[in-house]
Protein backbone atom coordinates (compact mmCIF):
# COMPACT_ATOMS: atom_id res chain seq x y z
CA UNK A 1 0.55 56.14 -32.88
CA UNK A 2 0.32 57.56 -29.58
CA UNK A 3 3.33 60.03 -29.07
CA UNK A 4 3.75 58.21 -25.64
CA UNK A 5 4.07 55.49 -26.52
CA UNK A 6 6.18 56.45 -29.10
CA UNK A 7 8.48 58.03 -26.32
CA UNK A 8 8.32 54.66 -24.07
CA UNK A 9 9.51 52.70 -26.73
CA UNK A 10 12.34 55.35 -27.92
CA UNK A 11 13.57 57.08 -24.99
CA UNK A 12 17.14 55.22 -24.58
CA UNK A 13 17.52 56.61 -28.07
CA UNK A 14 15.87 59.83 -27.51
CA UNK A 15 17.81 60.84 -24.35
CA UNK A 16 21.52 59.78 -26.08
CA UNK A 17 20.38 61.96 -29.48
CA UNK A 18 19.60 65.46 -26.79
CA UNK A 19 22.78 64.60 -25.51
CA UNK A 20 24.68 64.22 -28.52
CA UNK A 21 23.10 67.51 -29.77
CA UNK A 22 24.04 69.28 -26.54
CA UNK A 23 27.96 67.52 -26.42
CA UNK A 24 27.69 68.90 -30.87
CA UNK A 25 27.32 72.13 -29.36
CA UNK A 26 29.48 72.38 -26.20
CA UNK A 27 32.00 71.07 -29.28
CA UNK A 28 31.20 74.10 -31.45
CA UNK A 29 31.49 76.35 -28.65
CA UNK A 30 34.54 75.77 -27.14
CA UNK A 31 36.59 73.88 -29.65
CA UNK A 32 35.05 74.79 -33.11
CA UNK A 33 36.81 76.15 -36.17
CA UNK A 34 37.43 79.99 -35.57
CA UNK A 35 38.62 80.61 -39.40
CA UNK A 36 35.28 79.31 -40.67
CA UNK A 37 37.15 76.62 -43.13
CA UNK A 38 35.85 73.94 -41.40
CA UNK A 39 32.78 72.43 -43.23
CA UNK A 40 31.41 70.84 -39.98
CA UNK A 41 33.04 72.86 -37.46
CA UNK A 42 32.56 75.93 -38.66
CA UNK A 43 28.45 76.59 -38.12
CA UNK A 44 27.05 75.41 -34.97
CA UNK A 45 23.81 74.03 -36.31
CA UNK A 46 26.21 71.17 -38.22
CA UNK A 47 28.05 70.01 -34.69
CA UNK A 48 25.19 70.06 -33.23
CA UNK A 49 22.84 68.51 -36.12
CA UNK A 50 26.26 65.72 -36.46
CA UNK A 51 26.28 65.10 -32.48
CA UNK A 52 22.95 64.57 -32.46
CA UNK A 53 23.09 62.02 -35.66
CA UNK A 54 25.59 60.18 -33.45
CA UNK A 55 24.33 60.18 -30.39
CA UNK A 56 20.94 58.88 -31.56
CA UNK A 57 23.17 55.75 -33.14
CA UNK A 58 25.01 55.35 -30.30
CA UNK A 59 21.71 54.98 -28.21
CA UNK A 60 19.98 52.36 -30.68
CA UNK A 61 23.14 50.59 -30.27
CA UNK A 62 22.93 50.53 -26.25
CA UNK A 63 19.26 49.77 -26.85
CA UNK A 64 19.89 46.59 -29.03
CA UNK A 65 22.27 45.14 -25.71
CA UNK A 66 19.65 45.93 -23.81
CA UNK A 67 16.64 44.60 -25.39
CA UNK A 68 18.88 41.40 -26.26
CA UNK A 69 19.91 41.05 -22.50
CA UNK A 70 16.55 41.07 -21.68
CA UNK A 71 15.31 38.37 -23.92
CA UNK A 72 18.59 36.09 -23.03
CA UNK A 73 17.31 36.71 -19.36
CA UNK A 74 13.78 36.04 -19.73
CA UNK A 75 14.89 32.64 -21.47
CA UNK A 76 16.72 31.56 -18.87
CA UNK A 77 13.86 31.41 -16.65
């Protein structure tokens, strides 16, 4: 596949996972576990790896409304 095409068809979900991955490590950095105890807090490659899991969910969700929005409006016409 063509990477962009790849990009067209992903970038709702591309854009939340680089901010997930940036919000991971803003987390780490200014909240994170300072005793190093933490199992996800403690490195800032896991906050960062974790925000960017959850962004990237969070943006396939958004893209599901919006794709299903889109059919229930070109339906209506």
């Amino acid at each position: 596949m063509d990477i962009k095409r790849i990009f067209k068809s992903n970038r709702i979900q591309i854009i939340f996972l680089l901010a997930g991955a940036i919000c991971g490590f803003i987390y780490w950095r200014f909240v994170g576990c300072t005793s190093g105890t933490c199992a996800i807090k403690s490195v800032w490659y896991w906050t960062t790896l974790w925000g960017a899991a959850m962004g990237y969910l969070v943006g396939d969700f958004v893209n599901d409304i919006i794709l299903k929005r889109k059919k229930e409006g070109e339906g209506s016409k």
